[in-house]
C-alpha atoms as a PDB file:
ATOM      1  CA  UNK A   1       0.000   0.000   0.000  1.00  0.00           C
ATOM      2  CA  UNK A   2       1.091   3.500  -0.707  1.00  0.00           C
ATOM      3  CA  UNK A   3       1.852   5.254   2.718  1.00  0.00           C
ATOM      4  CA  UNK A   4       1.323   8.796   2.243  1.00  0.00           C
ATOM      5  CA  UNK A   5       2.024  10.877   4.931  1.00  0.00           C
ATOM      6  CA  UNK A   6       0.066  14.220   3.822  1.00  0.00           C
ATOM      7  CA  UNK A   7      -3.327  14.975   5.040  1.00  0.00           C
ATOM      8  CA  UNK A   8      -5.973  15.467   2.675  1.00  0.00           C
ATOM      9  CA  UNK A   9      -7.029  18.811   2.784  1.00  0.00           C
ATOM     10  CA  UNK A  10     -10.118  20.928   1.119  1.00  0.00           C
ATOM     11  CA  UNK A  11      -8.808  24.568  -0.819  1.00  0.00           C
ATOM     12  CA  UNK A  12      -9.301  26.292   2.510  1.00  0.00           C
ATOM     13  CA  UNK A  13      -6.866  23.969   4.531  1.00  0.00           C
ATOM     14  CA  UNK A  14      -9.722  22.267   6.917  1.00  0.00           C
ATOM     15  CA  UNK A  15      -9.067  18.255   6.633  1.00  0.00           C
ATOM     16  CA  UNK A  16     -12.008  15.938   4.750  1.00  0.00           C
ATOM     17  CA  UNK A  17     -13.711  13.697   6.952  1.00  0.00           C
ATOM     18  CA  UNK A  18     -13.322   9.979   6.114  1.00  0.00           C
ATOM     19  CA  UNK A  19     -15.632   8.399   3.925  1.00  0.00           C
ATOM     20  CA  UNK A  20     -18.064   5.755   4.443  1.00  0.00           C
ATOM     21  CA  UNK A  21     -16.801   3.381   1.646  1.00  0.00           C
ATOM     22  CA  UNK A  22     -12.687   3.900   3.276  1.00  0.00           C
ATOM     23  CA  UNK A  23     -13.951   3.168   6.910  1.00  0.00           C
ATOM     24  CA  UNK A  24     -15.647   0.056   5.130  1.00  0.00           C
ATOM     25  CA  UNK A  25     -12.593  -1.312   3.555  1.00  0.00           C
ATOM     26  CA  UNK A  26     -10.882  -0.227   7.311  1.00  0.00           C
ATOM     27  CA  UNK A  27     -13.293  -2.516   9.172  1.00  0.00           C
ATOM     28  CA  UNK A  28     -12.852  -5.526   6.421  1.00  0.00           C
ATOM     29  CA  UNK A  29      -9.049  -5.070   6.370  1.00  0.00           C
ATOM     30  CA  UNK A  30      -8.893  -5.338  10.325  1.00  0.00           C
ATOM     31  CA  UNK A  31     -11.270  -8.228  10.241  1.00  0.00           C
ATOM     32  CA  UNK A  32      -9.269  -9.951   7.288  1.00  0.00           C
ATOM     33  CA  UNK A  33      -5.836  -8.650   7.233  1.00  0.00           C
ATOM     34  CA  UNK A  34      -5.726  -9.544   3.901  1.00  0.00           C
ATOM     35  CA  UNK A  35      -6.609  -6.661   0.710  1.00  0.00           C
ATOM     36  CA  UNK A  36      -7.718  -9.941  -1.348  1.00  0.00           C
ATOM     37  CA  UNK A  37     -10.137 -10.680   0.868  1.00  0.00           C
ATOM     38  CA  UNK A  38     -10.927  -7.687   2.261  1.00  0.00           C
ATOM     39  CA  UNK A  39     -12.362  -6.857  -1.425  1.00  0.00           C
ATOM     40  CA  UNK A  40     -14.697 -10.076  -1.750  1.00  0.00           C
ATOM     41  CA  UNK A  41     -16.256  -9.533   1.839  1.00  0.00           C
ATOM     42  CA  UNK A  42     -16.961  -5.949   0.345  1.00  0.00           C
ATOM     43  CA  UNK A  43     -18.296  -6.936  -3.183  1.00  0.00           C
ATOM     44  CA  UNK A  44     -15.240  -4.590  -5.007  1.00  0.00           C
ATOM     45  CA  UNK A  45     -12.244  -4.995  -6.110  1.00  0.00           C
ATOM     46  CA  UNK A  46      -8.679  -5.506  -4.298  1.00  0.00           C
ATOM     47  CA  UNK A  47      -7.137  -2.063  -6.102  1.00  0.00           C
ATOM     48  CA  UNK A  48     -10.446  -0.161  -4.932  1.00  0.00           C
ATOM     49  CA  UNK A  49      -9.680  -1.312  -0.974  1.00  0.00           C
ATOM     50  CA  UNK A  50      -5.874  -0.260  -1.143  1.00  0.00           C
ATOM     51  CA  UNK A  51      -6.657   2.959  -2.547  1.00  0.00           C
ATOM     52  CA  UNK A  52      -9.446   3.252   0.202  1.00  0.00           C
ATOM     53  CA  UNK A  53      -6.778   2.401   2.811  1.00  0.00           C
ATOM     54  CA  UNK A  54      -4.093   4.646   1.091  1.00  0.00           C
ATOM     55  CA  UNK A  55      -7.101   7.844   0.937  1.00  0.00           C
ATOM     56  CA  UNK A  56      -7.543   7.289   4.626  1.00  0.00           C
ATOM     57  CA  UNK A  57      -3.838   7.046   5.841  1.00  0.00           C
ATOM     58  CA  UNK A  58      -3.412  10.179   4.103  1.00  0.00           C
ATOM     59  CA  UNK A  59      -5.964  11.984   5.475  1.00  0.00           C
ATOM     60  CA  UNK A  60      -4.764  11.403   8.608  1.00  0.00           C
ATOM     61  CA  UNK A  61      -0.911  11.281   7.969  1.00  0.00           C
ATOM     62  CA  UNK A  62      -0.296   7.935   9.757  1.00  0.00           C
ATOM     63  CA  UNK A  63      -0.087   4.216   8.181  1.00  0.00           C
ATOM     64  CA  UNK A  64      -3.010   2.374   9.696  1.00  0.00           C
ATOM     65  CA  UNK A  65      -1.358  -1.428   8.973  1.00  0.00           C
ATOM     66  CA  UNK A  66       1.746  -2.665   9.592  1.00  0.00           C
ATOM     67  CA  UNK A  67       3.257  -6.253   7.661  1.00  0.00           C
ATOM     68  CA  UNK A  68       3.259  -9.089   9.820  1.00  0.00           C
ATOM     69  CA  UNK A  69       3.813 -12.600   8.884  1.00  0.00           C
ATOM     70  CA  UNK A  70       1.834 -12.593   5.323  1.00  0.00           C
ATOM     71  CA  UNK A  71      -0.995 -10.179   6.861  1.00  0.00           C
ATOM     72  CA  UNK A  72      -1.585  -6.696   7.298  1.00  0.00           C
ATOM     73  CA  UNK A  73      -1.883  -5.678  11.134  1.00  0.00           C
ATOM     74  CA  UNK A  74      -3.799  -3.105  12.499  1.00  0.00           C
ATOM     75  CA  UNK A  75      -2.192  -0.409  14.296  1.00  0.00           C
ATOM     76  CA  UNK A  76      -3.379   0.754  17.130  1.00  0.00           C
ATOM     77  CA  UNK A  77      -4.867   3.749  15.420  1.00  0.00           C
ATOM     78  CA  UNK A  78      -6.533   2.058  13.251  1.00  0.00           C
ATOM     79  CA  UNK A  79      -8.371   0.159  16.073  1.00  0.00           C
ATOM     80  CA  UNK A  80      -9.179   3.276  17.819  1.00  0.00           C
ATOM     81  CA  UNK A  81     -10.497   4.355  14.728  1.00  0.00           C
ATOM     82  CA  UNK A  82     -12.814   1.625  13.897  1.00  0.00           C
ATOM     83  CA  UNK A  83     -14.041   1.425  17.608  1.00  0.00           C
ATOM     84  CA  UNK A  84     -15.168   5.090  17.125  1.00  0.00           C
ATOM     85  CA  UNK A  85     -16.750   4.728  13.590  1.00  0.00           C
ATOM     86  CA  UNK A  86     -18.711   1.894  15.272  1.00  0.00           C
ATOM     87  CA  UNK A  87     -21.729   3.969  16.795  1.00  0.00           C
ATOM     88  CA  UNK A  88     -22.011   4.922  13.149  1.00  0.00           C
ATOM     89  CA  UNK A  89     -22.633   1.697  11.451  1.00  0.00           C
ATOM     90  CA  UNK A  90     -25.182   0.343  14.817  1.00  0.00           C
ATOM     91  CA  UNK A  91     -26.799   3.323  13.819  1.00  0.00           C
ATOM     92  CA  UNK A  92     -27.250   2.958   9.862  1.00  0.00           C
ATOM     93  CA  UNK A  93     -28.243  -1.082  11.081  1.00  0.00           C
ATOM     94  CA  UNK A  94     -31.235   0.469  13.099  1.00  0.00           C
ATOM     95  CA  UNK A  95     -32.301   2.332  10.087  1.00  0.00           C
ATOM     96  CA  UNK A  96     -32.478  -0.248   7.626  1.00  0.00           C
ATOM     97  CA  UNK A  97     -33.765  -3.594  10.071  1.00  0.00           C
ATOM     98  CA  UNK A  98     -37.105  -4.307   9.743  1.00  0.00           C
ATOM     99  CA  UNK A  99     -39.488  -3.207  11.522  1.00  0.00           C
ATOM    100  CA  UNK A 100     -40.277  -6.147  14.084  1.00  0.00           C
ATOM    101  CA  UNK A 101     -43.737  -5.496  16.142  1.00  0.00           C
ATOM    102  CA  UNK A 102     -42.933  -9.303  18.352  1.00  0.00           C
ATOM    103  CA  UNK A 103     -40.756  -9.759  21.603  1.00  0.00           C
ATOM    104  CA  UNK A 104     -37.004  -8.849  20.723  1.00  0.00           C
ATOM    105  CA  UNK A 105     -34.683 -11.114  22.621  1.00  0.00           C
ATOM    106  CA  UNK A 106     -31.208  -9.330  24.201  1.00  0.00           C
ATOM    107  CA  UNK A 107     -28.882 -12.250  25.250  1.00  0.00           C
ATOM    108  CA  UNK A 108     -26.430 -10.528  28.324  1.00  0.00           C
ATOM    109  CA  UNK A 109     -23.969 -12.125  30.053  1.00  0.00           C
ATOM    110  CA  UNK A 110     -22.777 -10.128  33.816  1.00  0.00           C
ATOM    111  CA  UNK A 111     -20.810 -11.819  36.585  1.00  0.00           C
ATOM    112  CA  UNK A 112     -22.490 -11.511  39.847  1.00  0.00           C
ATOM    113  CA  UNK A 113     -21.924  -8.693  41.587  1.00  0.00           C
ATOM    114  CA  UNK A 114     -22.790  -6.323  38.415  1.00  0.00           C
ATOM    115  CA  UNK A 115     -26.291  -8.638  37.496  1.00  0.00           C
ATOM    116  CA  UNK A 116     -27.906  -8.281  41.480  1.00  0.00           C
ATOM    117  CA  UNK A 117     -26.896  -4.962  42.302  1.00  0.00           C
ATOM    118  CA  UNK A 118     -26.464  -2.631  38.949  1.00  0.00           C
ATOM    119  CA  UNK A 119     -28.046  -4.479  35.695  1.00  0.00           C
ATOM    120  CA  UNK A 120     -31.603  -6.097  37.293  1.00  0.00           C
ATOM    121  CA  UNK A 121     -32.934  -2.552  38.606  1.00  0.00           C
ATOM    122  CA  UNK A 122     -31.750  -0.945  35.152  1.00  0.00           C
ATOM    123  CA  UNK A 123     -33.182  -4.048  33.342  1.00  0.00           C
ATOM    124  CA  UNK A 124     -36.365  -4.296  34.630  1.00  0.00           C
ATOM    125  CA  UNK A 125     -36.589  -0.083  33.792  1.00  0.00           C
ATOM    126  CA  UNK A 126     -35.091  -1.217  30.096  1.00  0.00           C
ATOM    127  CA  UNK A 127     -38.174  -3.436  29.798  1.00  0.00           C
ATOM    128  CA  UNK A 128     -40.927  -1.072  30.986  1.00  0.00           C
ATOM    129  CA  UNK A 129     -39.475   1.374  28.295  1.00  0.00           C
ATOM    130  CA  UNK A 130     -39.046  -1.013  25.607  1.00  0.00           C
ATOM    131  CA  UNK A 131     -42.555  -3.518  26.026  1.00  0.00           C
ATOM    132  CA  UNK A 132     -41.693  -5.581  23.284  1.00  0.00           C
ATOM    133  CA  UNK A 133     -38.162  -6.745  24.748  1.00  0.00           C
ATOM    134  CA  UNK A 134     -37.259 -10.087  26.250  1.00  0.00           C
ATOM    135  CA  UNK A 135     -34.104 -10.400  28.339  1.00  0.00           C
ATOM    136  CA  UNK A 136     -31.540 -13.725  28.481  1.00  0.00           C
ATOM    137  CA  UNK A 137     -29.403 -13.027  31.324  1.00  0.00           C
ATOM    138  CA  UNK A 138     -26.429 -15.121  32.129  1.00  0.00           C
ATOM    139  CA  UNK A 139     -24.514 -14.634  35.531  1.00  0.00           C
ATOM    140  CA  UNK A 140     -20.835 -15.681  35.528  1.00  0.00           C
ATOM    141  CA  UNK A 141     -17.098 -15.182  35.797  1.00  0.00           C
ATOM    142  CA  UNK A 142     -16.079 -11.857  33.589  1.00  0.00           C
ATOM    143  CA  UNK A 143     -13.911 -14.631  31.603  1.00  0.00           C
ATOM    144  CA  UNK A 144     -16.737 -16.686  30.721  1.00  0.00           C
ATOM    145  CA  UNK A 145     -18.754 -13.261  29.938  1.00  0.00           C
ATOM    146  CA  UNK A 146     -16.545 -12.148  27.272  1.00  0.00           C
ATOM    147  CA  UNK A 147     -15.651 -15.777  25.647  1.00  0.00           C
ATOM    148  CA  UNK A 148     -19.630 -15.644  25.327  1.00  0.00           C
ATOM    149  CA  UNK A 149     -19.159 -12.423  23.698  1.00  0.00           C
ATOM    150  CA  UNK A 150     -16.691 -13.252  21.330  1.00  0.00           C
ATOM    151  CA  UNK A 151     -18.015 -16.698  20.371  1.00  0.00           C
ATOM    152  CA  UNK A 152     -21.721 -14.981  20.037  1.00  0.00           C
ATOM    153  CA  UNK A 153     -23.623 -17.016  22.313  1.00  0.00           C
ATOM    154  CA  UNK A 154     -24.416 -13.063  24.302  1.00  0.00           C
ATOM    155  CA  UNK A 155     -24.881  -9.739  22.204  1.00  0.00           C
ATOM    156  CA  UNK A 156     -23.356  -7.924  24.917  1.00  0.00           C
ATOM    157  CA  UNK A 157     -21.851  -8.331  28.380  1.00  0.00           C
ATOM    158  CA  UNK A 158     -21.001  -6.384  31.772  1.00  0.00           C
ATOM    159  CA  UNK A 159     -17.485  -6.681  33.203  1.00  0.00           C
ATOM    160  CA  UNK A 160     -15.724  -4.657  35.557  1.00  0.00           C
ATOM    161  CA  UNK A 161     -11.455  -5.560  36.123  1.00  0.00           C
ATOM    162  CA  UNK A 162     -11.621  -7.067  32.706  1.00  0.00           C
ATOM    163  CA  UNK A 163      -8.618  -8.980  31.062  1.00  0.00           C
ATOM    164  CA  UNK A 164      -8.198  -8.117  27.219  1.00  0.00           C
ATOM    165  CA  UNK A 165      -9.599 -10.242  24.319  1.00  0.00           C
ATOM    166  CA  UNK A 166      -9.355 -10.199  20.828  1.00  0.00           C
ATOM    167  CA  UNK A 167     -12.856 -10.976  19.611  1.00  0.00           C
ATOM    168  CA  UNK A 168     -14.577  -8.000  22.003  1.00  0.00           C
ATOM    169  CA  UNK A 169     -14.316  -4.165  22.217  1.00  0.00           C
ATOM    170  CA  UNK A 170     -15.022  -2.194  25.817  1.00  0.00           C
ATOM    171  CA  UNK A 171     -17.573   0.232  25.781  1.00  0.00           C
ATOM    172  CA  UNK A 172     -16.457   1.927  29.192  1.00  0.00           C
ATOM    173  CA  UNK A 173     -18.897   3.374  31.027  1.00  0.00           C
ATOM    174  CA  UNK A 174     -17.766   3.942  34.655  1.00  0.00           C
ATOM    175  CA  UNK A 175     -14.421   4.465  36.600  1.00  0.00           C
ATOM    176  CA  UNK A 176     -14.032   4.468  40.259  1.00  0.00           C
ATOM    177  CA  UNK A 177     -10.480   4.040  42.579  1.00  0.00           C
ATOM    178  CA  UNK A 178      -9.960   1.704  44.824  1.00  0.00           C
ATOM    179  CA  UNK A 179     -11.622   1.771  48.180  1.00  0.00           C
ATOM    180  CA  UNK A 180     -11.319  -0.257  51.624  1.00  0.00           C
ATOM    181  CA  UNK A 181     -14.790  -0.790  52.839  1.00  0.00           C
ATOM    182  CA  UNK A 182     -14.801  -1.534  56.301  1.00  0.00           C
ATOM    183  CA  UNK A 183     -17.088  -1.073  59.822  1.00  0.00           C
ATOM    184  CA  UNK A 184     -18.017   1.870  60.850  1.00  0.00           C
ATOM    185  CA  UNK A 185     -16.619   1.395  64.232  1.00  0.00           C
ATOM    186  CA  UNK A 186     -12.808   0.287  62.551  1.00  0.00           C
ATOM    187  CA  UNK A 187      -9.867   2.796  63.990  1.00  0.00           C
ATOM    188  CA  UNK A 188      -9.562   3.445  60.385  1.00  0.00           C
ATOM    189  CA  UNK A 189     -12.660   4.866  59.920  1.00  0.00           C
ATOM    190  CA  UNK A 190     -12.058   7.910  61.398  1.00  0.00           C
ATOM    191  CA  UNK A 191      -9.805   8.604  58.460  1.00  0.00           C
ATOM    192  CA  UNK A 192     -10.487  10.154  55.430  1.00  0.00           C
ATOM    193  CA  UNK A 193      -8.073   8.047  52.718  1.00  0.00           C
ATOM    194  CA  UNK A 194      -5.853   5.883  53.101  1.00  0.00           C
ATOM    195  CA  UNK A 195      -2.670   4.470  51.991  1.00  0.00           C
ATOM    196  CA  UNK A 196      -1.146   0.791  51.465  1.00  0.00           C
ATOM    197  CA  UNK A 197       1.003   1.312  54.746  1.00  0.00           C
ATOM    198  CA  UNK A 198      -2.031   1.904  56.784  1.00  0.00           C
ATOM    199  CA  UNK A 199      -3.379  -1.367  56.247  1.00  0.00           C
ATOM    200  CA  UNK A 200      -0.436  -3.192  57.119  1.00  0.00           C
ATOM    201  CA  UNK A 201      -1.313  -5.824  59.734  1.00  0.00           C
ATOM    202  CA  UNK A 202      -4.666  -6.010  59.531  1.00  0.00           C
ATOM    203  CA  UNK A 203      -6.949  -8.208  59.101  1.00  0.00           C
ATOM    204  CA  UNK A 204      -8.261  -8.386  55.068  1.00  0.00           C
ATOM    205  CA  UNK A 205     -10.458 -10.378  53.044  1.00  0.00           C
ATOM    206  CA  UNK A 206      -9.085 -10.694  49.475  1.00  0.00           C
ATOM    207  CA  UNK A 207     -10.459 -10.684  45.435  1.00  0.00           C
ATOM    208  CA  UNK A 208      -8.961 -13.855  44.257  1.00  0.00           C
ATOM    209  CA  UNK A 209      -5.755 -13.748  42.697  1.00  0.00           C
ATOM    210  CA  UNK A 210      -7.076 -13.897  39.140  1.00  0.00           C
ATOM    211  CA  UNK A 211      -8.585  -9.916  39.772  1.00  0.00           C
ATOM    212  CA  UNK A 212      -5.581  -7.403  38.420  1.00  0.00           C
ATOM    213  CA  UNK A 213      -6.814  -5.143  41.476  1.00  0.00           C
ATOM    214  CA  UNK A 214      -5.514  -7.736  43.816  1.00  0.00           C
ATOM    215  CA  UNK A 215      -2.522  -8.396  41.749  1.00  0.00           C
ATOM    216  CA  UNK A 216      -1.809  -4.531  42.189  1.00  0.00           C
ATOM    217  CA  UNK A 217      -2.813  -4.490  45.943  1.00  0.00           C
ATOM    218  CA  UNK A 218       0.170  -7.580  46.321  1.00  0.00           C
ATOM    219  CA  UNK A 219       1.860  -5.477  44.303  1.00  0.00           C
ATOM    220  CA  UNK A 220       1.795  -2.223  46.638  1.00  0.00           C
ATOM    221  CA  UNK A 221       2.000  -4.030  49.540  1.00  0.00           C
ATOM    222  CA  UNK A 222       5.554  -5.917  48.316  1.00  0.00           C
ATOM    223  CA  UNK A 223       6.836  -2.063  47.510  1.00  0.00           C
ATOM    224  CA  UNK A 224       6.951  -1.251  51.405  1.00  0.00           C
ATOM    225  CA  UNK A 225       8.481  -4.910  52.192  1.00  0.00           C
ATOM    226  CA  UNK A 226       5.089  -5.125  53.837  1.00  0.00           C
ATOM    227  CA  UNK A 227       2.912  -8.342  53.660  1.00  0.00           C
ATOM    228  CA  UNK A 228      -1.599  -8.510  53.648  1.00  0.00           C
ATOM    229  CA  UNK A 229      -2.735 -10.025  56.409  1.00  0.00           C
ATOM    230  CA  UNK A 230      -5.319 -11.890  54.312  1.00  0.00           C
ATOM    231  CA  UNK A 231      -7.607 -14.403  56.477  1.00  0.00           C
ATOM    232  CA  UNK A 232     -10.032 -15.205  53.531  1.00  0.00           C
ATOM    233  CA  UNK A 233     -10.218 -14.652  49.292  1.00  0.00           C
ATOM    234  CA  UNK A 234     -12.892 -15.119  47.219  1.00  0.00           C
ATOM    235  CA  UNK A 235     -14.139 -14.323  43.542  1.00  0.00           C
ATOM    236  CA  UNK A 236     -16.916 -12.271  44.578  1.00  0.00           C
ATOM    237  CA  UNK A 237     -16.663  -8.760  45.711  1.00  0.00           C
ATOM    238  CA  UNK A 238     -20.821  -9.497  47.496  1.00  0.00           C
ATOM    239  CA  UNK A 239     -19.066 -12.414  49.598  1.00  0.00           C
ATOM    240  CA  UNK A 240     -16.059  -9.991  50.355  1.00  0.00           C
ATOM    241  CA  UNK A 241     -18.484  -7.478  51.697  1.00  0.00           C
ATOM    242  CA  UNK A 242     -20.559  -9.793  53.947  1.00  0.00           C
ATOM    243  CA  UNK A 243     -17.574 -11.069  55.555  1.00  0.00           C
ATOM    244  CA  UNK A 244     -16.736  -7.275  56.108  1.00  0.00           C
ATOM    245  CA  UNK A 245     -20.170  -7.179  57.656  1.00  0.00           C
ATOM    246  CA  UNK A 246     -19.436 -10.066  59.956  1.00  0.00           C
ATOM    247  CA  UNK A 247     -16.405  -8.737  60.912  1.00  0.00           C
ATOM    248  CA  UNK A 248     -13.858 -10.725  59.757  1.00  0.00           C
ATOM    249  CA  UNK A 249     -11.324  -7.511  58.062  1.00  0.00           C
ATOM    250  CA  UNK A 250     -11.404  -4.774  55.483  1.00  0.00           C
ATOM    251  CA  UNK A 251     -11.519  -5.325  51.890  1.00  0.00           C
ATOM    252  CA  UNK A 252     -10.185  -3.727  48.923  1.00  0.00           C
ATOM    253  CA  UNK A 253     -13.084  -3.202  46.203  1.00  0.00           C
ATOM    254  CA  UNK A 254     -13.845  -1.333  43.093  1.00  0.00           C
ATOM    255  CA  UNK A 255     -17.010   0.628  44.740  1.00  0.00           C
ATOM    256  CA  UNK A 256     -19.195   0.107  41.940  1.00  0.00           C
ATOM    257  CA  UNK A 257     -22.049  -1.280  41.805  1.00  0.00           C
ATOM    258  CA  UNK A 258     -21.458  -1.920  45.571  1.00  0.00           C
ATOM    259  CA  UNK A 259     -22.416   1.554  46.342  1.00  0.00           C
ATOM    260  CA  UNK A 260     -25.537   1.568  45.048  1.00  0.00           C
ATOM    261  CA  UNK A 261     -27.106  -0.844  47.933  1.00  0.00           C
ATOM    262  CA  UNK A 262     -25.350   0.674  51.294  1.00  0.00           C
ATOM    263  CA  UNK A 263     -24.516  -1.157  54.571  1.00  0.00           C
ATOM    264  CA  UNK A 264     -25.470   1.303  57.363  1.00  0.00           C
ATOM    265  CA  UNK A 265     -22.891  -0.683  59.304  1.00  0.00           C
ATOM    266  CA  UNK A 266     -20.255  -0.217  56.663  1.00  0.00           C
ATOM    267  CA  UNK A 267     -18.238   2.571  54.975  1.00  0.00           C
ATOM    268  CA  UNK A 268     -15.857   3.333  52.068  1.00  0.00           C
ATOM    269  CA  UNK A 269     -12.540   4.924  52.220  1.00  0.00           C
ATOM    270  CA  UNK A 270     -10.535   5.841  48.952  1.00  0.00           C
ATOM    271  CA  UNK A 271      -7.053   4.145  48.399  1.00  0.00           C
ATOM    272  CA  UNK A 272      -4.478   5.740  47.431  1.00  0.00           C
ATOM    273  CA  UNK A 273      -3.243   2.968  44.924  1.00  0.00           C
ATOM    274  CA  UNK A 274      -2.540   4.549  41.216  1.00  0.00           C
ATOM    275  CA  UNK A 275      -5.256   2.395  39.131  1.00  0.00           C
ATOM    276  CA  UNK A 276      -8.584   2.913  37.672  1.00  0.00           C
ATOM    277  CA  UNK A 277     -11.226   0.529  37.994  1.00  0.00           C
ATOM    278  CA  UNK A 278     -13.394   0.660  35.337  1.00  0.00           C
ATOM    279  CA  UNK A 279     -16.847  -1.113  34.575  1.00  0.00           C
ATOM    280  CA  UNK A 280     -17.836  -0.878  30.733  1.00  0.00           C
ATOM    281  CA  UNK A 281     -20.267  -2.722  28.565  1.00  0.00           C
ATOM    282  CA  UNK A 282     -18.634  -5.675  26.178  1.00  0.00           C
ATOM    283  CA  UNK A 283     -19.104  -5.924  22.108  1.00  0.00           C
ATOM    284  CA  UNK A 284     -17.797  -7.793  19.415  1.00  0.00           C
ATOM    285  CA  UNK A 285     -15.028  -6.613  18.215  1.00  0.00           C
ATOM    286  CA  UNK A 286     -15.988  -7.033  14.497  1.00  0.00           C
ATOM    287  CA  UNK A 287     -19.714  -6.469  13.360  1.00  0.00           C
ATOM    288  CA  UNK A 288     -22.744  -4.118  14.594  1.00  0.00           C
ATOM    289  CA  UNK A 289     -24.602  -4.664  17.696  1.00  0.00           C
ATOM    290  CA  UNK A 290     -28.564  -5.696  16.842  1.00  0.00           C
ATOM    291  CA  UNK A 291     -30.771  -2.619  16.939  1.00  0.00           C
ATOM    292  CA  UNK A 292     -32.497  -3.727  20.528  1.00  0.00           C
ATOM    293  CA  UNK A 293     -28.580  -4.279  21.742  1.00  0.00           C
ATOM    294  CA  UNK A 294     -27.232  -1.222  21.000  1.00  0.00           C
ATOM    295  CA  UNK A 295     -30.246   0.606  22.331  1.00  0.00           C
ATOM    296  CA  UNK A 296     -29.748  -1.306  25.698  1.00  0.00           C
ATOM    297  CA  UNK A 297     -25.980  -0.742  25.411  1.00  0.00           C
ATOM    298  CA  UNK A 298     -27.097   3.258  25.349  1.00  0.00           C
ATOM    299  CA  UNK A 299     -29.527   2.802  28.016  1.00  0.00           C
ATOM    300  CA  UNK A 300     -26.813   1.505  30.106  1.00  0.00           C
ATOM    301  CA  UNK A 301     -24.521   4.732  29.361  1.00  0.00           C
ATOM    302  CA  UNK A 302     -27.403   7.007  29.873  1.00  0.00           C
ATOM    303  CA  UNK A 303     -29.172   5.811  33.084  1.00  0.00           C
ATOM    304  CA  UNK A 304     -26.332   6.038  35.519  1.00  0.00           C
ATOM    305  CA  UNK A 305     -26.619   6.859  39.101  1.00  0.00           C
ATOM    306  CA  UNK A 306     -24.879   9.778  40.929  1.00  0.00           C
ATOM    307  CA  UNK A 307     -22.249   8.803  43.677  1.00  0.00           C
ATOM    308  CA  UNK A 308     -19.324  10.134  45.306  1.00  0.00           C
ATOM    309  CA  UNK A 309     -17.255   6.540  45.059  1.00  0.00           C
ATOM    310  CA  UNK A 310     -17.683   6.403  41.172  1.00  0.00           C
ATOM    311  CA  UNK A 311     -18.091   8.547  38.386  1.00  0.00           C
ATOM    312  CA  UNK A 312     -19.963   8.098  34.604  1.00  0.00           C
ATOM    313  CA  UNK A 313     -17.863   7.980  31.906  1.00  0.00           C
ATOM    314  CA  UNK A 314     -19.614  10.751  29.297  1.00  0.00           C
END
């Protein structure tokens, strides 16, 4: 491919937007890697897509693929780019599906935590908006939730601490530190952060070690030679905060959707560890949402609580 590196410009200077036939032949390169086949998936011809590609690299003065081993990579701007031209191909797929007056089925897959406390309230307003809807809701690890993703058994998915994954894209839509949640009647609660040191020597129940947060708490704690006291781990963050509850430590948690249904006997306290937790909604990372999945996938961004633990992402 020719790799220009001059932006396309109109006689006044201001740059041309892309085109909807070059972020086509973007979204079939990334999915192929291959021009050849990029052009049959498109119905055109192999010369149209490299001259598609070579338009759109120029306009924004940056190659979009890189050679590797027979195929043509996508850079990472490339996959920024298609994530953002996304919204605009869900939306030209709502205008042209039918028109379907039966029950639409959304398949969603959550792990725990995220299903009770955040998506069955919002669900259950989703419905009473949208009558004709019919939910299949799948509770399990955030692993499972994006394999089901990717492989297409769920349209979309909830995760929060989420590993990366070829076949998806993250829609994030909320960001929150770390907090300790503890009693109310802890020495520590008197306090209005805290910091790794503070917590050395007490008592703590733990994420497993398959959550990056507690792979970053270890982490912090090993930087001031400093070892948790952990007296119990599990995979849920609703078991870590009942064994708060019975008072059996503190725990380290991303506060959302925890927040959302307070313990009067309980409190949060910001960490200050340097990492964002963030909770987003999960795609496929090729292809358009259906219609009634992007729509819930909006919902989701739009009907977002107010709290001083977490924060929507616009």
């Amino acid at each position: 491919m020719n790799r220009k590196t001059n932006n396309v410009e109109t006689a006044d200077g201001a740059r041309l937007r892309p085109s909807l036939r070059e972020i086509e032949a973007l979204r079939a390169m990334i999915a192929t890697g291959k021009t050849t086949q990029a052009a049959r998936q498109l119905g055109t011809s192999q010369p149209s897509v490299s001259r598609a590609i070579a338009s759109l690299e120029a306009r924004l003065g940056q190659p979009l693929f890189a050679r590797r081993n027979g195929r043509l990579a996508p850079t990472a701007e490339a996959l920024a780019l298609e994530a953002r031209a996304a919204v605009v191909f869900d939306l030209l797929d709502q205008i042209a599906a039918p028109r379907n007056d039966g029950a639409t089925a959304i398949r969603v897959a959550a792990p725990p935590t995220l299903a009770n406390l955040f998506l069955a309230p919002l669900l259950a307003r989703f419905i009473a908006r949208e009558p004709g809807t019919r939910i299949h809701m799948e509770v399990g690890k955030s692993t499972d939730c994006l394999g089901s993703v990717a492989d297409g058994s769920a349209d979309l998915a909830l995760v929060d601490q989420a590993s990366s994954h070829d076949g998806v894209r993250l829609e994030v839509f909320r960001q929150a530190r770390p907090h300790v949640l503890m009693s109310k009647r802890h020495r520590l609660a008197a306090r209005a952060d805290l910091a790794i040191g503070d917590l050395a020597g007490e008592a703590m129940i733990a994420l497993s070690r398959r959550f990056p947060l507690r792979n970053k708490v270890d982490a912090a704690f090993a930087a001031i030679r400093a070892e948790p006291a952990i007296v119990a781990e599990a995979s849920t963050s609703t078991f870590l905060v009942e064994m708060v509850r019975a008072g059996l430590g503190l725990a380290i948690l991303n506060p959302f959707p925890l927040e959302l249904r307070p313990e009067k006997s309980l409190v949060f306290r910001p960490l200050d560890l340097k990492m964002s937790l963030e909770t987003a909604v999960v795609v496929p990372a090729r292809g358009s949402l259906t219609p009634a999945a992007r729509s819930l996938a909006n919902f989701i961004r739009t009907e977002q609580p107010e709290s001083p633990f977490s924060k929507p992402i616009e």
